[in-house]
PDB file of N, CA and C in Angstrom:
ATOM      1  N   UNK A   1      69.157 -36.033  40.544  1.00  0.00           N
ATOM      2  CA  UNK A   1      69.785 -37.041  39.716  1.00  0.00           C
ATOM      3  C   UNK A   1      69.362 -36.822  38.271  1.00  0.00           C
ATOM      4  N   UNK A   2      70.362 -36.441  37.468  1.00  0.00           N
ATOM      5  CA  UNK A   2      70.112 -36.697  36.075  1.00  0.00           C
ATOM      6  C   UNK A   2      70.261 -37.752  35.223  1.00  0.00           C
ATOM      7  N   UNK A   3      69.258 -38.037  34.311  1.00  0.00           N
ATOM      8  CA  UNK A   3      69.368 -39.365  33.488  1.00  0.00           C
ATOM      9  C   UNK A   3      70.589 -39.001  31.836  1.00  0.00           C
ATOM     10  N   UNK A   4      70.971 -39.907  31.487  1.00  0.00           N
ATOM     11  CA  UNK A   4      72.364 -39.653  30.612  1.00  0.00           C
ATOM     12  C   UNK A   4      71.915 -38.760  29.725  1.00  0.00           C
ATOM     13  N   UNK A   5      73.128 -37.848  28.950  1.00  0.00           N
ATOM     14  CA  UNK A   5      72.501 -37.304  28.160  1.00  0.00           C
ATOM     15  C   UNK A   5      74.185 -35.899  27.847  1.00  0.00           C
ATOM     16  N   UNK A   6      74.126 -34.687  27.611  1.00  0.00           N
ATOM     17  CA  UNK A   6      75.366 -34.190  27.696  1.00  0.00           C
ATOM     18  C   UNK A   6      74.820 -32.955  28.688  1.00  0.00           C
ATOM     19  N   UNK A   7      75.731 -32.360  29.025  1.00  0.00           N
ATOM     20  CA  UNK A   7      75.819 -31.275  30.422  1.00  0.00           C
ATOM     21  C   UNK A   7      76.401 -29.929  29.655  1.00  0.00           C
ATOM     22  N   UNK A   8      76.742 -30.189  28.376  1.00  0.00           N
ATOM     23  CA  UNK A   8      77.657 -29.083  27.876  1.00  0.00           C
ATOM     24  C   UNK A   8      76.947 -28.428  26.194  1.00  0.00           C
ATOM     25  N   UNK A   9      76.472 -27.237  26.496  1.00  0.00           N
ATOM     26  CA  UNK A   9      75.918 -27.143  25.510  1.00  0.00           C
ATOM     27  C   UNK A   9      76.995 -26.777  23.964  1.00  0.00           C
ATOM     28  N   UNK A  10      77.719 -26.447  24.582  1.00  0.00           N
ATOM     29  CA  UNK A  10      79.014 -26.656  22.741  1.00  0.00           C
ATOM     30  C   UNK A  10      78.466 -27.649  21.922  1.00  0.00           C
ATOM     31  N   UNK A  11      78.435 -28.929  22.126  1.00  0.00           N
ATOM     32  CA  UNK A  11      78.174 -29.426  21.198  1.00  0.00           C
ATOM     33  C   UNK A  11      77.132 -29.349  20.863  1.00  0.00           C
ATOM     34  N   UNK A  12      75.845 -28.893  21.410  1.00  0.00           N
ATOM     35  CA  UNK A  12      74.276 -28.910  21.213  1.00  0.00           C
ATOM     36  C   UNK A  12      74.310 -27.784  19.979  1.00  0.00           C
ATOM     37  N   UNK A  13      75.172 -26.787  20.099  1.00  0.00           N
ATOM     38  CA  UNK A  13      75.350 -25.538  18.888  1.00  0.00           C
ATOM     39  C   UNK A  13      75.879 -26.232  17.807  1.00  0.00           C
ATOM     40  N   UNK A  14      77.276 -26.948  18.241  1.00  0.00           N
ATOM     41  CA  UNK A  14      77.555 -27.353  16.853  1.00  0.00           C
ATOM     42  C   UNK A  14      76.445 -28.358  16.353  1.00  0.00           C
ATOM     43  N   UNK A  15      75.910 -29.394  16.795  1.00  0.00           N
ATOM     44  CA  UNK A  15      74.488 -30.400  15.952  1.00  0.00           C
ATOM     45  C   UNK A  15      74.097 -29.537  15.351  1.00  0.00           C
ATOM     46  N   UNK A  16      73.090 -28.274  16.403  1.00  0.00           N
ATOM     47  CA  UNK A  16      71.866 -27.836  15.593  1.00  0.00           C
ATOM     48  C   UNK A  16      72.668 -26.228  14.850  1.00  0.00           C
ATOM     49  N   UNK A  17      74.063 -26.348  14.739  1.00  0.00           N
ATOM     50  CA  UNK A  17      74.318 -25.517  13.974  1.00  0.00           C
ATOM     51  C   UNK A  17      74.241 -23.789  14.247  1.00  0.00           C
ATOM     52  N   UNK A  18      75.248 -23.152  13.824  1.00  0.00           N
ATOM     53  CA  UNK A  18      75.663 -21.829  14.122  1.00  0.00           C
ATOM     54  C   UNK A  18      75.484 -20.780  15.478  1.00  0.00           C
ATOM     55  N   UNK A  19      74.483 -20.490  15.227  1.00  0.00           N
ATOM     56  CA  UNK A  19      73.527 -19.756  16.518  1.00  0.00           C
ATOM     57  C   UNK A  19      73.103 -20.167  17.430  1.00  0.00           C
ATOM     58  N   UNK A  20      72.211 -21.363  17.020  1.00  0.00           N
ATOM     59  CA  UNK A  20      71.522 -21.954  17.826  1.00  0.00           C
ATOM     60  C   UNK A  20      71.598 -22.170  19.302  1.00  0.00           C
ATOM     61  N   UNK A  21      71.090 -21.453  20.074  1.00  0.00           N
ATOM     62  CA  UNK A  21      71.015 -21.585  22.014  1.00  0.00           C
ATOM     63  C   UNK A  21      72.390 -20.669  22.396  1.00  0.00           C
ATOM     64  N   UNK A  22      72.938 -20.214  21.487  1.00  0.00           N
ATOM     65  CA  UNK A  22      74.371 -19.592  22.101  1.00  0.00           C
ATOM     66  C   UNK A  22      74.002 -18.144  22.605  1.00  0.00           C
ATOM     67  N   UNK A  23      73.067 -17.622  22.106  1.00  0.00           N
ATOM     68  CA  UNK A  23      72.641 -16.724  23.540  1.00  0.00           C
ATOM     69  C   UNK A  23      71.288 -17.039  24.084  1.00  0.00           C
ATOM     70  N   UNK A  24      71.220 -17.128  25.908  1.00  0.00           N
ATOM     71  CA  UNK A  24      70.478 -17.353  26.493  1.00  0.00           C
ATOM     72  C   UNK A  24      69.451 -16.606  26.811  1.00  0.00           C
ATOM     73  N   UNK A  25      68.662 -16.683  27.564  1.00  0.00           N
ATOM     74  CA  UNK A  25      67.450 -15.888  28.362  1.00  0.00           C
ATOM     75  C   UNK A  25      67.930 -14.958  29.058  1.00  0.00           C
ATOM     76  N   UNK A  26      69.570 -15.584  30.152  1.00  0.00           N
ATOM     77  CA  UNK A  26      69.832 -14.638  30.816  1.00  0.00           C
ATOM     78  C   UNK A  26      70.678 -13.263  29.936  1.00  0.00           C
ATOM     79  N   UNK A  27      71.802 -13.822  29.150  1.00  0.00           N
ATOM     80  CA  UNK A  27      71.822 -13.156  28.165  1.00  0.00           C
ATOM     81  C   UNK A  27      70.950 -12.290  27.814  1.00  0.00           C
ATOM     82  N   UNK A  28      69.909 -12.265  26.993  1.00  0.00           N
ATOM     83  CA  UNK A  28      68.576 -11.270  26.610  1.00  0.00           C
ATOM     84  C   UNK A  28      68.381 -10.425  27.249  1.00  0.00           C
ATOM     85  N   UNK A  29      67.959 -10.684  29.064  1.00  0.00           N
ATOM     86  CA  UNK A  29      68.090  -9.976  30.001  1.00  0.00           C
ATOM     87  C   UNK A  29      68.623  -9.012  30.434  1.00  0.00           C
ATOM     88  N   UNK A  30      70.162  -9.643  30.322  1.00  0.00           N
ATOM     89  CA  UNK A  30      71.449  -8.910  30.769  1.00  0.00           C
ATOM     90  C   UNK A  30      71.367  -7.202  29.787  1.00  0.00           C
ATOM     91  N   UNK A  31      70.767  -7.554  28.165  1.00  0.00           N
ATOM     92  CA  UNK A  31      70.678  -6.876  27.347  1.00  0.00           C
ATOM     93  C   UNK A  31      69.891  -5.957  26.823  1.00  0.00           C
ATOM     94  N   UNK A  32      68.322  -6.175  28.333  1.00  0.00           N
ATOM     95  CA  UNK A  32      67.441  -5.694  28.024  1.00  0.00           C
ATOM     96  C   UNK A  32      66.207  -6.063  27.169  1.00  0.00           C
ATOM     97  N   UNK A  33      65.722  -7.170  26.432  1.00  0.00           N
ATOM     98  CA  UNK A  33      65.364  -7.617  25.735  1.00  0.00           C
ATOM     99  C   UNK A  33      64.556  -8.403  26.675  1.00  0.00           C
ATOM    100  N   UNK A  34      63.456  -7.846  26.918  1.00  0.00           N
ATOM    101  CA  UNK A  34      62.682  -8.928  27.792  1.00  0.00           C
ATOM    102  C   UNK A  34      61.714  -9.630  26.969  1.00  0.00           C
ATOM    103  N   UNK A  35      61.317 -10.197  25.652  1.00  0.00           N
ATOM    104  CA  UNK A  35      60.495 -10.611  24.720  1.00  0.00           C
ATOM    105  C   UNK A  35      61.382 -11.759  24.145  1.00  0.00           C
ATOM    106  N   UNK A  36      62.560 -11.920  24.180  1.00  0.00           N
ATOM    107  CA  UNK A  36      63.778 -12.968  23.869  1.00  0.00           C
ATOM    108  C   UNK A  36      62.576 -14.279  23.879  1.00  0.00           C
ATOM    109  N   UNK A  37      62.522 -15.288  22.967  1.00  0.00           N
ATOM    110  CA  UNK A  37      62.456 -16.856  23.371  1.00  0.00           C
ATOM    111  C   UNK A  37      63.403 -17.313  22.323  1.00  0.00           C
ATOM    112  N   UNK A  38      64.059 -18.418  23.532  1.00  0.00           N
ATOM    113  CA  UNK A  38      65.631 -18.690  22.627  1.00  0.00           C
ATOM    114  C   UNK A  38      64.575 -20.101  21.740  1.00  0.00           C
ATOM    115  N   UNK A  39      65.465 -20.368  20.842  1.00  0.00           N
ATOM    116  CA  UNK A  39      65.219 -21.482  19.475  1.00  0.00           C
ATOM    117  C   UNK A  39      64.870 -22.799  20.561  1.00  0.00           C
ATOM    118  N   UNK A  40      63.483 -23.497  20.240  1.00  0.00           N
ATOM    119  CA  UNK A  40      63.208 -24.354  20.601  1.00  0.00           C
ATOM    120  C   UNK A  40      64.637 -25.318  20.360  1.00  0.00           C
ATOM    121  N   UNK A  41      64.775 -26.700  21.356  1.00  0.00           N
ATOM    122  CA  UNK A  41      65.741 -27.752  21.675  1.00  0.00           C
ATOM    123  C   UNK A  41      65.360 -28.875  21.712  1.00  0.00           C
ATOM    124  N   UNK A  42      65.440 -29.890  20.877  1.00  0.00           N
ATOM    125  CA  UNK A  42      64.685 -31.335  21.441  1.00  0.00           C
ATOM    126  C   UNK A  42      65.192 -31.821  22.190  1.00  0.00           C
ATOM    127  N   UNK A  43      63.977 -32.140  23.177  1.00  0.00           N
ATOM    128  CA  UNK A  43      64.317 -32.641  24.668  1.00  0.00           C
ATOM    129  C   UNK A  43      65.580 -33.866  24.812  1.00  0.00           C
ATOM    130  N   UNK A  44      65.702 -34.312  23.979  1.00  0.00           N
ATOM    131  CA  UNK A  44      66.531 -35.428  23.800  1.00  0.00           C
ATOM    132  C   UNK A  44      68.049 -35.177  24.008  1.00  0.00           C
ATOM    133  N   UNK A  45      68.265 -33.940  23.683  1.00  0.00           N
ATOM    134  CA  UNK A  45      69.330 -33.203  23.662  1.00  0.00           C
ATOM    135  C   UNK A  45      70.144 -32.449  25.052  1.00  0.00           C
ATOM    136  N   UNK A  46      69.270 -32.920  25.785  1.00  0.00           N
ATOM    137  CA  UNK A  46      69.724 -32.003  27.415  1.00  0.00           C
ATOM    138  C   UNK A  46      68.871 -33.317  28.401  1.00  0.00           C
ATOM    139  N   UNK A  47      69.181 -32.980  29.431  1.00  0.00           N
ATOM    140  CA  UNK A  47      69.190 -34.135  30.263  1.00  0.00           C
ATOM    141  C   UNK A  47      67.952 -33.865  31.246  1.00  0.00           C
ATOM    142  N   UNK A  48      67.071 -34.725  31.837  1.00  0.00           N
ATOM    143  CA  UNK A  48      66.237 -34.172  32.569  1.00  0.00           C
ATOM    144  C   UNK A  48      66.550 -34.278  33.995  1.00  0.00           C
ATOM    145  N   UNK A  49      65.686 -33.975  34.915  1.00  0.00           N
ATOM    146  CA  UNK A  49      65.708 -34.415  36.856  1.00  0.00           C
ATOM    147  C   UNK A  49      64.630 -34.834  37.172  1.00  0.00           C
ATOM    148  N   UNK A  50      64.938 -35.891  37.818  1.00  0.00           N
ATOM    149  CA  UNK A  50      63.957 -36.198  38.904  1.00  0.00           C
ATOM    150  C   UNK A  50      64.062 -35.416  40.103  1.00  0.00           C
ATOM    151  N   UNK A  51      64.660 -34.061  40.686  1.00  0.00           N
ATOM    152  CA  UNK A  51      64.676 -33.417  41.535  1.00  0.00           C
ATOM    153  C   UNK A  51      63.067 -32.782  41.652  1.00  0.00           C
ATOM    154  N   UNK A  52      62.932 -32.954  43.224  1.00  0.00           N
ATOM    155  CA  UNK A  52      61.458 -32.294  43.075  1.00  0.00           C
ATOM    156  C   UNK A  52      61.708 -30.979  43.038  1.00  0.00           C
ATOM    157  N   UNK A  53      60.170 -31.024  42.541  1.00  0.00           N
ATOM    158  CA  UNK A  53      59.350 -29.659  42.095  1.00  0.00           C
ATOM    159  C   UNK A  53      59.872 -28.188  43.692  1.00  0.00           C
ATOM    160  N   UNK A  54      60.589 -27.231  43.076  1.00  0.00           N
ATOM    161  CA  UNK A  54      60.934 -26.740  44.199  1.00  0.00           C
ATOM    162  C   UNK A  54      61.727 -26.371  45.292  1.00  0.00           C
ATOM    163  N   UNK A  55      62.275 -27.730  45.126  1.00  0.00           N
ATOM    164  CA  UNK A  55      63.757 -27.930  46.051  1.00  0.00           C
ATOM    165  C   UNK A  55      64.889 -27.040  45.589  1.00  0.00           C
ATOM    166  N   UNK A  56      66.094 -27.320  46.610  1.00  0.00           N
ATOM    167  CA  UNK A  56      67.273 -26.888  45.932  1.00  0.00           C
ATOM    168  C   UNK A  56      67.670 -27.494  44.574  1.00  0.00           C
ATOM    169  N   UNK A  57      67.559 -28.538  44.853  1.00  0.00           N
ATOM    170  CA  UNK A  57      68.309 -29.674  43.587  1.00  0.00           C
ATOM    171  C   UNK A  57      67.690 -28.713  42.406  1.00  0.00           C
ATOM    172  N   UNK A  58      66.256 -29.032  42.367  1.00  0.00           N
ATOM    173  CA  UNK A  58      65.685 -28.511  41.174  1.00  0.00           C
ATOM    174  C   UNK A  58      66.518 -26.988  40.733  1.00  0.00           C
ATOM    175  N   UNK A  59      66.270 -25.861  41.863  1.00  0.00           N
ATOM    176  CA  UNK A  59      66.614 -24.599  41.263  1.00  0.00           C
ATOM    177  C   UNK A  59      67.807 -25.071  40.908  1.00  0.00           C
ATOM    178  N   UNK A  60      69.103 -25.501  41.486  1.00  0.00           N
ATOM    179  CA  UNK A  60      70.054 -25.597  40.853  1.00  0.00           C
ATOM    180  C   UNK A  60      70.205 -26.115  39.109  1.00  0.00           C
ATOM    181  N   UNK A  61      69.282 -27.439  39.251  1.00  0.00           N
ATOM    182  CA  UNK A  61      69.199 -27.716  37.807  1.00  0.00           C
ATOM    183  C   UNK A  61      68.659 -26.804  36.944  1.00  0.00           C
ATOM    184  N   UNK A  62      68.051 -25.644  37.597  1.00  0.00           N
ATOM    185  CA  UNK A  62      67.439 -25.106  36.667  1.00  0.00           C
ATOM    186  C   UNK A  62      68.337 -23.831  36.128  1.00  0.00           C
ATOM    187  N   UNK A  63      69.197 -23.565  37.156  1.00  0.00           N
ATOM    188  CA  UNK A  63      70.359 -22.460  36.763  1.00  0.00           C
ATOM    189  C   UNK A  63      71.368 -22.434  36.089  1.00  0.00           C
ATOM    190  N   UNK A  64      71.677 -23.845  36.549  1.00  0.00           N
ATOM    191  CA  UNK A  64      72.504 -24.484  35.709  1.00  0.00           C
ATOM    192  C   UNK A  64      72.325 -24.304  34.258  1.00  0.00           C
ATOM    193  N   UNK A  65      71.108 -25.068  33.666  1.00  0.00           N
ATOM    194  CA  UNK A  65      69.997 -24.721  32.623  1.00  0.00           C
ATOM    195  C   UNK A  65      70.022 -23.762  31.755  1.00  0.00           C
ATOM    196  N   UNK A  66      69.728 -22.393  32.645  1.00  0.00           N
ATOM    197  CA  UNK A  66      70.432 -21.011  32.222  1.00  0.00           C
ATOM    198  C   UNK A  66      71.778 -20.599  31.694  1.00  0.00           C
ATOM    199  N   UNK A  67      72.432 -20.842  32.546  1.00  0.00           N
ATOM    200  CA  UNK A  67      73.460 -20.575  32.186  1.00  0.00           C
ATOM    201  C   UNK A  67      74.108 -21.262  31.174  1.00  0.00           C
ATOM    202  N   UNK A  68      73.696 -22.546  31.129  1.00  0.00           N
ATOM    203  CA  UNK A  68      74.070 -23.279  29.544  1.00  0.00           C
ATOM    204  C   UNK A  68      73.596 -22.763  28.156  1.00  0.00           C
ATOM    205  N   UNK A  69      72.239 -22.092  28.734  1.00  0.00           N
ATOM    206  CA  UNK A  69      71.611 -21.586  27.378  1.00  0.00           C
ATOM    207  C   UNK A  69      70.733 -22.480  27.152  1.00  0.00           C
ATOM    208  N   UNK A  70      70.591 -23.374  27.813  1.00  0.00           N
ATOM    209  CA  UNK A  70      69.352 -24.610  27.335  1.00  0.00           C
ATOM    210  C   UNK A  70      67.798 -24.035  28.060  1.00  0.00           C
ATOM    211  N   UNK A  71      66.772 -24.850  27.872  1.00  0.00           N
ATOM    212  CA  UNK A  71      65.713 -24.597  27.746  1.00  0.00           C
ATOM    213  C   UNK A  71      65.584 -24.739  29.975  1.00  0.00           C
ATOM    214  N   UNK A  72      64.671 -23.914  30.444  1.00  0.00           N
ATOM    215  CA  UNK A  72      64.837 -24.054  31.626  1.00  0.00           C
ATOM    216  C   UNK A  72      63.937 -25.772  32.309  1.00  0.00           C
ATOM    217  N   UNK A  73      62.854 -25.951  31.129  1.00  0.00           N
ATOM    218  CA  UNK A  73      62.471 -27.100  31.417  1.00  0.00           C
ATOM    219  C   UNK A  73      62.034 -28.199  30.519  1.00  0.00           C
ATOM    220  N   UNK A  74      62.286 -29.499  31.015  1.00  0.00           N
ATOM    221  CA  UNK A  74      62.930 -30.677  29.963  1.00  0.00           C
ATOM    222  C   UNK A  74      60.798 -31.364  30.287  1.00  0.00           C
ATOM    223  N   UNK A  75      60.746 -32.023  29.191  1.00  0.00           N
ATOM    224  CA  UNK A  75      59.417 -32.831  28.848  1.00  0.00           C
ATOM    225  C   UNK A  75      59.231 -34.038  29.888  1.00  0.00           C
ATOM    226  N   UNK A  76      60.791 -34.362  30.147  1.00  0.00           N
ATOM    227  CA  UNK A  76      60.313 -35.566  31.530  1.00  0.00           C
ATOM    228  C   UNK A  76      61.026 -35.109  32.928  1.00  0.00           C
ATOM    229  N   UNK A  77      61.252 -33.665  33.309  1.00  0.00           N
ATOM    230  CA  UNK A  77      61.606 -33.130  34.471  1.00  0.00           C
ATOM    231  C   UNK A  77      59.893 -34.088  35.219  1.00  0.00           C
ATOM    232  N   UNK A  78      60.691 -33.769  36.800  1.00  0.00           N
ATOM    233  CA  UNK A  78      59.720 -34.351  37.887  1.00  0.00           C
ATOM    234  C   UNK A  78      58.383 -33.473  37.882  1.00  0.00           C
ATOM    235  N   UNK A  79      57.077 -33.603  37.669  1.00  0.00           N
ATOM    236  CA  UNK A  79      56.561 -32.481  37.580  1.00  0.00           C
ATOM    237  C   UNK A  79      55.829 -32.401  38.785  1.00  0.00           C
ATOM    238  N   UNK A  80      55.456 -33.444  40.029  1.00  0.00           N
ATOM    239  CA  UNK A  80      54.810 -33.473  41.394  1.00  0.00           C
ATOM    240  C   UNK A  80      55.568 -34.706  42.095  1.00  0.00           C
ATOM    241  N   UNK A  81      54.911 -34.621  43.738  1.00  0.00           N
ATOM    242  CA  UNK A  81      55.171 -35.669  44.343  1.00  0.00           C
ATOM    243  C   UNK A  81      55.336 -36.625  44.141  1.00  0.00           C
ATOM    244  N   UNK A  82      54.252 -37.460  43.507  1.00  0.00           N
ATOM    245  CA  UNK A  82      53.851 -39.022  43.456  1.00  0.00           C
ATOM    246  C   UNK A  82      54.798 -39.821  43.639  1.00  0.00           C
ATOM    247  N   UNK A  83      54.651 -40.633  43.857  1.00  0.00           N
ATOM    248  CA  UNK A  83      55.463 -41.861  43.812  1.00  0.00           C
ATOM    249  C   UNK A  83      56.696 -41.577  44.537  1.00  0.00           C
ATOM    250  N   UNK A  84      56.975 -40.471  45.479  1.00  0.00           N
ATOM    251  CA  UNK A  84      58.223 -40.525  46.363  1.00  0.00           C
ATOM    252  C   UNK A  84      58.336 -41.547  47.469  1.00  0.00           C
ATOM    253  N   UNK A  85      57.618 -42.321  47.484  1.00  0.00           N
ATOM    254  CA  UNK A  85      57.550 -42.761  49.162  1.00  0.00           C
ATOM    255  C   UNK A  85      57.266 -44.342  48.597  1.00  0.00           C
ATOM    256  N   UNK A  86      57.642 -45.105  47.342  1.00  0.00           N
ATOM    257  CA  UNK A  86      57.062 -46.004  46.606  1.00  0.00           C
ATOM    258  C   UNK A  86      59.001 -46.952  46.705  1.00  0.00           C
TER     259      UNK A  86
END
C-alpha cells in the first residue's frame, strides 16, 4: 500500500527541471556505467510502502522504482516487522 503522492515521474523532471532522474540506474547499467548515482530526490516527491521488508509487494515497489528512475528507497519505506500483528 502506498501513501498519496505521484506514480509518474514526468512531472518529478519537469519540478526539478531538465535532466533531473530522466536517466536511471538501470539505464547506467544497460550502458555500462556501473559508478552512475542518479541526482538525489526529496522524499516528498515519490511515494513510500508499507510493504514488508522482502516480500513480493516490496520488490515490486522497488522495480517499479527503477524503472521510473526514482530513488530505489523512500525515508519512510517499512524498514522491519514491528507492529504487524498490532
Amino acid at each position: 500500500m502506498e501513501r498519496g503522492g505521484s506514480n509518474d515521474a514526468e512531472p518529478l523532471v519537469e519540478l526539478l527541471g531538465g535532466d533531473a532522474m530522466r536517466r536511471s540506474v538501470v539505464d547506467a547499467v544497460r550502458e555500462g556505467q556501473w559508478d552512475f548515482e542518479p541526482a538525489e530526490l526529496p522524499s516528498r516527491l515519490y511515494d513510500s510502502t508499507v510493504a514488508l521488508p522482502g516480500s513480493n509487494e516490496k520488490i515490486a515497489v522497488m522495480a517499479a522504482r527503477a524503472e521510473r528512475g526514482l530513488p530505489l528507497w523512500h525515508e519512510e519505506d517499512r524498514l522491519d516487522y514491528e507492529k504487524l500483528l498490532e
